[in-house]
C-alpha atoms as a PDB file:
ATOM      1  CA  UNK A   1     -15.180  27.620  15.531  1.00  0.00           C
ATOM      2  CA  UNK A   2     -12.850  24.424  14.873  1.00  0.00           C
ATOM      3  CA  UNK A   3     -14.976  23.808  11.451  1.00  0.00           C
ATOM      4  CA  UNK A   4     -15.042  27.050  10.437  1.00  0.00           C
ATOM      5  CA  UNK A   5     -11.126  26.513  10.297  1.00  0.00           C
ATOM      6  CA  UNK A   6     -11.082  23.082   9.171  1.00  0.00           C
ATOM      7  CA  UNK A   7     -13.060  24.963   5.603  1.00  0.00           C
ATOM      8  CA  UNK A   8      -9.902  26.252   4.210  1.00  0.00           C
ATOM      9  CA  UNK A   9     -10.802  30.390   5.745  1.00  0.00           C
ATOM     10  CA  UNK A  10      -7.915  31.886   3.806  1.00  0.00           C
ATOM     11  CA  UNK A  11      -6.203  31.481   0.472  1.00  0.00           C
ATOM     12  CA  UNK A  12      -2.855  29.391   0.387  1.00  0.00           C
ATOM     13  CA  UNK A  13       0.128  29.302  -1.285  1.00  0.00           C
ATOM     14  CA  UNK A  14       2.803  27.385  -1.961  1.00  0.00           C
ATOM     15  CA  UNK A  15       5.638  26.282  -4.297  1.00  0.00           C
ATOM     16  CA  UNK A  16       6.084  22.728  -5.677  1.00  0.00           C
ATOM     17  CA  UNK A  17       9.719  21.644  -5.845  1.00  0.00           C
ATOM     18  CA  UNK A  18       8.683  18.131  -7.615  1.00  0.00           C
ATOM     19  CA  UNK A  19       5.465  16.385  -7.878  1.00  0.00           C
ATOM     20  CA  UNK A  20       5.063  12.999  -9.359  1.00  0.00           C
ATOM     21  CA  UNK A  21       1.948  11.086  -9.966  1.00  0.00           C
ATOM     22  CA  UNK A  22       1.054   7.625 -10.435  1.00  0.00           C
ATOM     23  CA  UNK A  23      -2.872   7.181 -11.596  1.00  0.00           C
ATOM     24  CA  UNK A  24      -4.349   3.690 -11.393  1.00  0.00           C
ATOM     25  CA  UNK A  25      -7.477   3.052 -13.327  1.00  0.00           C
ATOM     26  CA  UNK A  26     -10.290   0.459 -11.615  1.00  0.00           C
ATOM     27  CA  UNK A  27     -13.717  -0.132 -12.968  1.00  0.00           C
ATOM     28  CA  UNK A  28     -16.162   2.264 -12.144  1.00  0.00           C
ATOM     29  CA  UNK A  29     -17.904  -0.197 -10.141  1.00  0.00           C
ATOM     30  CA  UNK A  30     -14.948  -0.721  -7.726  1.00  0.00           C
ATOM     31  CA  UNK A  31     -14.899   3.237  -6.724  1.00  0.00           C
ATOM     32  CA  UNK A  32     -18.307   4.523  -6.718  1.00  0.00           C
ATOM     33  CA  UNK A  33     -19.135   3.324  -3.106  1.00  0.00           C
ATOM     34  CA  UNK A  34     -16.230   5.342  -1.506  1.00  0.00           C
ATOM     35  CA  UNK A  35     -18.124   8.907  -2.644  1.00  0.00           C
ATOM     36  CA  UNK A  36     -20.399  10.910  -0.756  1.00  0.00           C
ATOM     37  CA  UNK A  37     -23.594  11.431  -2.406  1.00  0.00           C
ATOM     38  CA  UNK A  38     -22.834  14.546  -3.971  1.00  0.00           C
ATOM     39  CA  UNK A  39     -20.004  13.745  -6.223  1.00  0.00           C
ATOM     40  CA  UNK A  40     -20.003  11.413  -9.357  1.00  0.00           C
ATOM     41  CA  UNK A  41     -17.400   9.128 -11.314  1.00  0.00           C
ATOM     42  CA  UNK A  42     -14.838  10.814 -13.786  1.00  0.00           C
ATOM     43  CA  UNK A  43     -15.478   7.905 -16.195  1.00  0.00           C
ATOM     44  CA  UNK A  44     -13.358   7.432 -19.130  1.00  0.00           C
ATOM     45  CA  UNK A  45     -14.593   5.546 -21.631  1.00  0.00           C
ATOM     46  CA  UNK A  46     -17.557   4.473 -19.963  1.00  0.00           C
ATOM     47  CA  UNK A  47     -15.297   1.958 -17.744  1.00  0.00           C
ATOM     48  CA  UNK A  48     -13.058   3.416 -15.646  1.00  0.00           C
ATOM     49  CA  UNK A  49     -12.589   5.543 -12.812  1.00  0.00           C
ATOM     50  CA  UNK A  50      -8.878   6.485 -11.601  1.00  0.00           C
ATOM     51  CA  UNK A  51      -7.473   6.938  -8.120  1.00  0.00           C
ATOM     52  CA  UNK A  52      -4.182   8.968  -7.770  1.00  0.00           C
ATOM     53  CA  UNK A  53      -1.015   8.544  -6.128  1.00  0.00           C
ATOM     54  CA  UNK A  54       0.801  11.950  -5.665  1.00  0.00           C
ATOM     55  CA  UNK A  55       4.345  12.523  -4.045  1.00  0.00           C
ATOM     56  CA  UNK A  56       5.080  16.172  -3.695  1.00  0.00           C
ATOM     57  CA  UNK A  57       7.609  18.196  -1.986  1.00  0.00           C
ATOM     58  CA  UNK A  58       6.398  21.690  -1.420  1.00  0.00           C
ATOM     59  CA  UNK A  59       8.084  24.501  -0.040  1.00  0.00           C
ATOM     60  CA  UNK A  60       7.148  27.804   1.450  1.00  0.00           C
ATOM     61  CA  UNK A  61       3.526  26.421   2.376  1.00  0.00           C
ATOM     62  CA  UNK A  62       1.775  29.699   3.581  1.00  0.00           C
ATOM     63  CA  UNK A  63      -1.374  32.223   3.329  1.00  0.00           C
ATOM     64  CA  UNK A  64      -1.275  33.637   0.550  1.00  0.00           C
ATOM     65  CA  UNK A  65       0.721  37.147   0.838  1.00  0.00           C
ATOM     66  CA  UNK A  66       2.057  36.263   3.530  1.00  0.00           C
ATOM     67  CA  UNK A  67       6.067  36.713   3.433  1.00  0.00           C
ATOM     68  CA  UNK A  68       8.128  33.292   2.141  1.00  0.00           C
ATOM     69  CA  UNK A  69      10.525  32.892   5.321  1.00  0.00           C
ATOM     70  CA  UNK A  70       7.134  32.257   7.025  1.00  0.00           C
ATOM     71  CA  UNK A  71       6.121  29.455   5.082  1.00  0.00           C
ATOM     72  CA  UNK A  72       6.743  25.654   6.144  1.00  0.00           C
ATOM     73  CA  UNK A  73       8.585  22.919   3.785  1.00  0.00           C
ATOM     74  CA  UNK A  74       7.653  19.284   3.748  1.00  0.00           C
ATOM     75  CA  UNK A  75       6.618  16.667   1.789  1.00  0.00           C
ATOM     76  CA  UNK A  76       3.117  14.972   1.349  1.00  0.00           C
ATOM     77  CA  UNK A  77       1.988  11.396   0.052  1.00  0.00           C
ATOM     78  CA  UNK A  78      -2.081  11.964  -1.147  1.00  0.00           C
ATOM     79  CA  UNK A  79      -4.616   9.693  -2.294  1.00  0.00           C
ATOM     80  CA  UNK A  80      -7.665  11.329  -4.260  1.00  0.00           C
ATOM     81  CA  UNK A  81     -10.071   9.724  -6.318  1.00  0.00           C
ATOM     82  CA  UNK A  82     -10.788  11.903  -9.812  1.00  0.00           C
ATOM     83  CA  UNK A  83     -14.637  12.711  -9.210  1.00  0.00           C
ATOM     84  CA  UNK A  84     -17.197  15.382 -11.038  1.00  0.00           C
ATOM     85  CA  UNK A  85     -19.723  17.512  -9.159  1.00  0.00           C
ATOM     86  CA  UNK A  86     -22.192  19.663 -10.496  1.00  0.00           C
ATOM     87  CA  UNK A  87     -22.654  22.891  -8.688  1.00  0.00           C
ATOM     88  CA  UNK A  88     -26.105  24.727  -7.914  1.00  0.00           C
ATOM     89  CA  UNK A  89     -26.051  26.879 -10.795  1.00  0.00           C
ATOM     90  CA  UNK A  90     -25.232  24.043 -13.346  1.00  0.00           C
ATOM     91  CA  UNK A  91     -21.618  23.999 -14.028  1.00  0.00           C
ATOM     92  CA  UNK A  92     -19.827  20.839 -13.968  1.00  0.00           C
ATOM     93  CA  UNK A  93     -16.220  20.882 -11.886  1.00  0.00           C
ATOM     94  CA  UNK A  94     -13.752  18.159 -12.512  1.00  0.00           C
ATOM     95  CA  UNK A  95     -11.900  17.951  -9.310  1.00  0.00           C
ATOM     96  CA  UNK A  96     -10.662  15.408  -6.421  1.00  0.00           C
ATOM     97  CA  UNK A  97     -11.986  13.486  -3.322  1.00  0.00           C
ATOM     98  CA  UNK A  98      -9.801  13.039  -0.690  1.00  0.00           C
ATOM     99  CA  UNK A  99      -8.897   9.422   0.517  1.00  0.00           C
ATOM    100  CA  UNK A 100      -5.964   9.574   2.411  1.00  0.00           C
ATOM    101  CA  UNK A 101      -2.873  12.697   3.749  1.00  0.00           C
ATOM    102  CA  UNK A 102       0.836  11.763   4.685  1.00  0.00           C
ATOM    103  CA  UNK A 103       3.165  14.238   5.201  1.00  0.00           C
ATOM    104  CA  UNK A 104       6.746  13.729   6.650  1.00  0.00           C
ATOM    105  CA  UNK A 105       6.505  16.880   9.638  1.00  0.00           C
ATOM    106  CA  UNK A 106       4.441  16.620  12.930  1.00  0.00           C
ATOM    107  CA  UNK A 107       3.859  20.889  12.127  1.00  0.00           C
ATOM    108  CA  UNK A 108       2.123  20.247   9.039  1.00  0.00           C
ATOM    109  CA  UNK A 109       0.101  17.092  10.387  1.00  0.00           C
ATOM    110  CA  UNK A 110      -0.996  19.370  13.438  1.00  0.00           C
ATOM    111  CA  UNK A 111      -2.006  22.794  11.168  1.00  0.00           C
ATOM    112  CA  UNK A 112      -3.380  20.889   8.006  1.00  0.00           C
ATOM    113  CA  UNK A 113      -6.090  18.956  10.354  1.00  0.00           C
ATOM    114  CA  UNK A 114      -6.629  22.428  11.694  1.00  0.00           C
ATOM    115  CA  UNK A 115      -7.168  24.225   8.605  1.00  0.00           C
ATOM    116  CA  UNK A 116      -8.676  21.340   6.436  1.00  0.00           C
ATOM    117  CA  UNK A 117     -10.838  18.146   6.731  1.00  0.00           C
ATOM    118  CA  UNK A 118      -7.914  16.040   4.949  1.00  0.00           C
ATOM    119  CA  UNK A 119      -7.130  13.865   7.838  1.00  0.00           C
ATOM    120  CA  UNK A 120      -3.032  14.032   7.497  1.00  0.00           C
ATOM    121  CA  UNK A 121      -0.991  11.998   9.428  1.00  0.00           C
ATOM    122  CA  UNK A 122       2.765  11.630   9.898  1.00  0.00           C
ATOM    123  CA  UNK A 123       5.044   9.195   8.703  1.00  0.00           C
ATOM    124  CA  UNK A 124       8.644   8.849   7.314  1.00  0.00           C
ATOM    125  CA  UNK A 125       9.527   9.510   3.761  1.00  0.00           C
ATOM    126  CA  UNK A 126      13.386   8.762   2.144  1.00  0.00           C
ATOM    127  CA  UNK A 127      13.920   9.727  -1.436  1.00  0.00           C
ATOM    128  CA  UNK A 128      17.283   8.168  -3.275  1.00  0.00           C
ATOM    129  CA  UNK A 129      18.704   8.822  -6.625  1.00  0.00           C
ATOM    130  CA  UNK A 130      20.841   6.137  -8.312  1.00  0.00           C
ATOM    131  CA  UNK A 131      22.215   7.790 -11.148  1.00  0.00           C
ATOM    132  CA  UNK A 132      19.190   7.687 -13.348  1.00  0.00           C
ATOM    133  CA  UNK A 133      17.214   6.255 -10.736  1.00  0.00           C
ATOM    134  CA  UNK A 134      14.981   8.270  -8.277  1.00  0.00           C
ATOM    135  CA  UNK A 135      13.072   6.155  -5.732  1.00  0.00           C
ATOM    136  CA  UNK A 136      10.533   7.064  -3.067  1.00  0.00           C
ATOM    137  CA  UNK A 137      10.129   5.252   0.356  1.00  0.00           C
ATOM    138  CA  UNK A 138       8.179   5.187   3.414  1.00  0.00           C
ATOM    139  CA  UNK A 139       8.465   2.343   5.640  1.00  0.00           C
ATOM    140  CA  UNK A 140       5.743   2.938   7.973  1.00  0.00           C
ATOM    141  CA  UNK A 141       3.343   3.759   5.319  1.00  0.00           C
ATOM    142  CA  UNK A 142       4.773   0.505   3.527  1.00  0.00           C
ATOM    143  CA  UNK A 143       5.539   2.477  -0.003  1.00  0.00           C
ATOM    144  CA  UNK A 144       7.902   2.348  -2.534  1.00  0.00           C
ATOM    145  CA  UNK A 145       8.331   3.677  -5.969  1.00  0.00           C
ATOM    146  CA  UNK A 146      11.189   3.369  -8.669  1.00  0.00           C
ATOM    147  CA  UNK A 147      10.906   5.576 -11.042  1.00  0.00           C
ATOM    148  CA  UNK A 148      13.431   6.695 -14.959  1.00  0.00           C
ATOM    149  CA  UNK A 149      14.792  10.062 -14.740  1.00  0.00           C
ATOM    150  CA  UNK A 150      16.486   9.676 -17.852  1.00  0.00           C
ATOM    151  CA  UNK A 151      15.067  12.051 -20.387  1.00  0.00           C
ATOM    152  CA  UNK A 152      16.425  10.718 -23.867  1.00  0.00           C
ATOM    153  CA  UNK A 153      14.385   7.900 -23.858  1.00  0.00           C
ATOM    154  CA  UNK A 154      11.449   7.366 -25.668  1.00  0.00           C
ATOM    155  CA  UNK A 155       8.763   6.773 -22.581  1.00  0.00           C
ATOM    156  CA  UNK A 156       5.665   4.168 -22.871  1.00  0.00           C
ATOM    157  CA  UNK A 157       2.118   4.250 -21.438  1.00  0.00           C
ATOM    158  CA  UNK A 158       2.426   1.538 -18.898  1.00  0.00           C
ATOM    159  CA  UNK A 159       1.214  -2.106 -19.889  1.00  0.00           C
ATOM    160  CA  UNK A 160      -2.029  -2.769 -19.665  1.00  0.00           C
ATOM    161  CA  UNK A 161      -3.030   1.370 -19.376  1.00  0.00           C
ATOM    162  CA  UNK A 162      -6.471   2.039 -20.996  1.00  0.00           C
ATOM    163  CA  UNK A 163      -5.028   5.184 -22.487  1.00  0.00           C
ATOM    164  CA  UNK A 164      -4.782   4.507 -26.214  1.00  0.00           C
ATOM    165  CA  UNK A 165      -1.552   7.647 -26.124  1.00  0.00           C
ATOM    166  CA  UNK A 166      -0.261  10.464 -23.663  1.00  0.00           C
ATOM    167  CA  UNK A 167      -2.292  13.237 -24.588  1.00  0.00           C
ATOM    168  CA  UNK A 168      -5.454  11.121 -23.054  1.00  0.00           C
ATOM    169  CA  UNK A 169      -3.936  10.329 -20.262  1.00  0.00           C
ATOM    170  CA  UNK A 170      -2.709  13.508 -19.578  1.00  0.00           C
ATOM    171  CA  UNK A 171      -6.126  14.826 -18.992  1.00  0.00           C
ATOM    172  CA  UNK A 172      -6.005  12.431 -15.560  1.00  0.00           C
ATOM    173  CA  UNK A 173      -2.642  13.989 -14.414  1.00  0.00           C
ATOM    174  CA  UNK A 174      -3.546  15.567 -10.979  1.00  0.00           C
ATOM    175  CA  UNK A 175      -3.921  17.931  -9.376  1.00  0.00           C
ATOM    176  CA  UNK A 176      -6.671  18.749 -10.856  1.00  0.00           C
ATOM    177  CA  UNK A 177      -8.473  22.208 -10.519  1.00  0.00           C
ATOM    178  CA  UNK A 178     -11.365  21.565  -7.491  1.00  0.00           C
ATOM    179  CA  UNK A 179     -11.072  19.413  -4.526  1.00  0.00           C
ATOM    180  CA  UNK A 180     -14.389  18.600  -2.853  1.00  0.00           C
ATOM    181  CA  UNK A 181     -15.508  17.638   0.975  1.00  0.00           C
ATOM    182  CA  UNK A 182     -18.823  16.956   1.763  1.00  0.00           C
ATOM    183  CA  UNK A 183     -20.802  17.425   5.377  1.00  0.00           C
ATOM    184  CA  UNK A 184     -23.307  14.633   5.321  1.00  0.00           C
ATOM    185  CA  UNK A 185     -25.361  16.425   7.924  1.00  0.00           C
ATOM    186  CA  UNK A 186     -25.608  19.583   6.602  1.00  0.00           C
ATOM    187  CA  UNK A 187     -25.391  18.961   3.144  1.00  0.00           C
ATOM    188  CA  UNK A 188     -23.054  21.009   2.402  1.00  0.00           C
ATOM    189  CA  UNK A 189     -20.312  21.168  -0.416  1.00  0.00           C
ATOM    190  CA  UNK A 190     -17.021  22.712   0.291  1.00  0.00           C
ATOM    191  CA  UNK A 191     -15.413  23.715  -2.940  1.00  0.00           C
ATOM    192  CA  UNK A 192     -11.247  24.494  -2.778  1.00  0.00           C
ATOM    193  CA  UNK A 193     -10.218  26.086  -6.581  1.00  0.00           C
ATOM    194  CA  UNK A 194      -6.194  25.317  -6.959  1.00  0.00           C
ATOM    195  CA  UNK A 195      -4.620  27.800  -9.580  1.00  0.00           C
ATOM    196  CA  UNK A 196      -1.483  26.448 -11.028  1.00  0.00           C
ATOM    197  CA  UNK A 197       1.100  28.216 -13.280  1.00  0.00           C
ATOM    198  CA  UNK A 198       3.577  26.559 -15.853  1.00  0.00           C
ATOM    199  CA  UNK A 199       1.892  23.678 -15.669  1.00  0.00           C
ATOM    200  CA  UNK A 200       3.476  20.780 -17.858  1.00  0.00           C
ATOM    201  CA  UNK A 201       2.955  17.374 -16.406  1.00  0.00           C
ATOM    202  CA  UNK A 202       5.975  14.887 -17.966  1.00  0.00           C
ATOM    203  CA  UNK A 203       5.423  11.146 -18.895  1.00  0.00           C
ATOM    204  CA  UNK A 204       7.522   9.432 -16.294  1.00  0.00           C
ATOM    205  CA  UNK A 205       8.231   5.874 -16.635  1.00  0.00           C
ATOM    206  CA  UNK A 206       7.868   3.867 -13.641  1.00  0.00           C
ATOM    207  CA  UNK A 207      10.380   0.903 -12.893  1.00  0.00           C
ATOM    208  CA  UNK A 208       8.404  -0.945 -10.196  1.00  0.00           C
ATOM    209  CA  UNK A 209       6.161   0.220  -7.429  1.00  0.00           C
ATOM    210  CA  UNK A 210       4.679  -1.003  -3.965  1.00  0.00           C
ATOM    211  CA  UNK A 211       1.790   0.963  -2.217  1.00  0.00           C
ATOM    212  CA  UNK A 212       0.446  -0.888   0.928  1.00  0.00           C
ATOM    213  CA  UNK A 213      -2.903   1.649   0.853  1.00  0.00           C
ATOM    214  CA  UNK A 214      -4.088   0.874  -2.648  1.00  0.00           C
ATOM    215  CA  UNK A 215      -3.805  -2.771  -2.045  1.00  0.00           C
ATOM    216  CA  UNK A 216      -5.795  -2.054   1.025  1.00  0.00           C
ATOM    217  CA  UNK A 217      -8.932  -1.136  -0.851  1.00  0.00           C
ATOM    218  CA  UNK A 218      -9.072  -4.171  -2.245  1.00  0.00           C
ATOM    219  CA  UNK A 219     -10.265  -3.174  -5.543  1.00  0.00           C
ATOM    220  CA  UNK A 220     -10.221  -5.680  -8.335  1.00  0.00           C
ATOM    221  CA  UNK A 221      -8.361  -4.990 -11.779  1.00  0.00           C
ATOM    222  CA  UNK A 222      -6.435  -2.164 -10.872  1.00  0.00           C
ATOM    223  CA  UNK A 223      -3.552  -1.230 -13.125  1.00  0.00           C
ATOM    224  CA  UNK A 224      -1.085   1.979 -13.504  1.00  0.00           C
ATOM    225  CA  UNK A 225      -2.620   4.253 -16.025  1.00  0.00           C
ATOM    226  CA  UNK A 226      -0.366   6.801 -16.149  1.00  0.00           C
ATOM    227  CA  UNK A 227       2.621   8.737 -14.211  1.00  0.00           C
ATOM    228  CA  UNK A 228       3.239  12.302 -14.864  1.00  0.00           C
ATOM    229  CA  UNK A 229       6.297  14.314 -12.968  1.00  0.00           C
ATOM    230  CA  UNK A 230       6.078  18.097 -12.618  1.00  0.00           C
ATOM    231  CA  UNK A 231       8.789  20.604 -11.240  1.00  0.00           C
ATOM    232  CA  UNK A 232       9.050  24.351  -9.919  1.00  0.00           C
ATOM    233  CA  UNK A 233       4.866  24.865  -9.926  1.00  0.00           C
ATOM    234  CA  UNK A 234       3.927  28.280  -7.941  1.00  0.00           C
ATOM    235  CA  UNK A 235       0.510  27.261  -6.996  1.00  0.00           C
ATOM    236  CA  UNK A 236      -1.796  28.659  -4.747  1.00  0.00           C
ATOM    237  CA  UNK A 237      -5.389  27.303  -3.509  1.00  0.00           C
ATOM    238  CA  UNK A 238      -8.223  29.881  -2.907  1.00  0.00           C
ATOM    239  CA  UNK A 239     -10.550  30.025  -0.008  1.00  0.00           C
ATOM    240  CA  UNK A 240     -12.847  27.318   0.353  1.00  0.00           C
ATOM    241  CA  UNK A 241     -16.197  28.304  -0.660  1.00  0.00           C
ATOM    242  CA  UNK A 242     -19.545  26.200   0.595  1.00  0.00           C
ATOM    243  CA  UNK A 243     -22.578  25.751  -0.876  1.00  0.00           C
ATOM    244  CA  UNK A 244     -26.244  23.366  -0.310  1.00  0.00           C
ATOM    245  CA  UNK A 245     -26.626  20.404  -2.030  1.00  0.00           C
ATOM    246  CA  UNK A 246     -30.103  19.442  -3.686  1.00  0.00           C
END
């Protein structure tokens, strides 16, 4: 019965206050070992792979239908490598592989581990804003992020980003549409479909950043690839869906 929950039995919705998201691109080579058999790579340019760094703050968290005053309000660090899977019938999904769930309330770490295989844990987020400035903390989960809120300047790729302009790297500006978890002992793919509305990720220019859990990987070559911000995002994730693998 406690799996059955932990596969996402209902649809959920939610609304996103602010999201921002800081994608690092490593060589392929770096990531591929941290998949499950069943997913692949989303290579760019035959090189590199991207991880993802989102900061949301969500409000009215619920099943979908349900009434909003019933819905919970926090705010979740997540760490998802951009991976491809190709279903049973052939179609090829661009989606997400979780690494890693923070979220700032003990309620959400206790019903998210119920309801999905994410593996959240608690820890303590501060957000300041210094006139133009907006920066995001956590000292327990050793984070910090500066970022330009200033919208009349003209806003750069960050140095070193493979992206040659923003319209590629928007196409790695999570969420993306599928987020995958594999059972290695059934073989069994569980498939979650977000649908987003008014979706227009902003180039965000990011003044400095620390984050203790990429560092942990130890991955070699990693640089910032992109950061996108998005605001007021009704969103709404459908009921997981399983299916064999091979």
């Amino acid at each position: 019965m406690l799996l059955f929950l932990k596969n996402h039995p209902f649809a959920v919705e939610a609304f996103f206050e602010s999201s921002l998201v800081l994608t690092f691109a490593v060589p392929k080579e770096e990531l591929q070992s941290m998949l499950p058999e069943c997913l692949e790579l989303d290579i760019y340019n035959d090189t590199y792979a991207f991880i993802a760094a989102a900061m949301v703050q969500t409000k009215n968290l619920r099943p979908k239908g349900f009434p909003e005053f019933m819905g919970n309000n926090f705010f979740l660090i997540g760490f998802r490598i951009f991976v491809r899977y190709t279903t049973k019938d052939g179609k090829r999904l661009r989606g997400l592989f979780i690494l890693k769930s923070e979220t700032n309330k003990k309620k959400m770490e206790f019903m998210g581990n119920i309801f999905t295989h994410y593996n959240y844990t608690t820890t303590d987020i501060k957000q300041k804003v210094h006139g133009s400035t907006k920066e995001i903390s956590s000292i327990k989960s050793d984070l910090k992020i500066s970022m330009d809120t200033c919208e009349n300047n003209e806003i750069l790729l960050p140095k070193n980003s493979p992206f040659k302009n923003w319209k590629e790297a928007r196409r790695f500006a999570g969420p993306l549409p599928y987020t995958f978890t594999y059972n290695e002992k059934t073989k069994e793919v569980l498939i979650i479909e977000g649908v987003r509305q008014n979706w227009k990720p902003k180039p965000t220019k990011i003044i400095n950043y620390h984050i203790s859990f990429i560092e942990s990987l130890k991955l070699k070559n990693t640089v910032l690839a992109n950061a996108f911000t998005i605001e007021n995002i009704p969103y709404y994730w459908k009921k997981g869906r399983k299916e064999l693998w091979k």
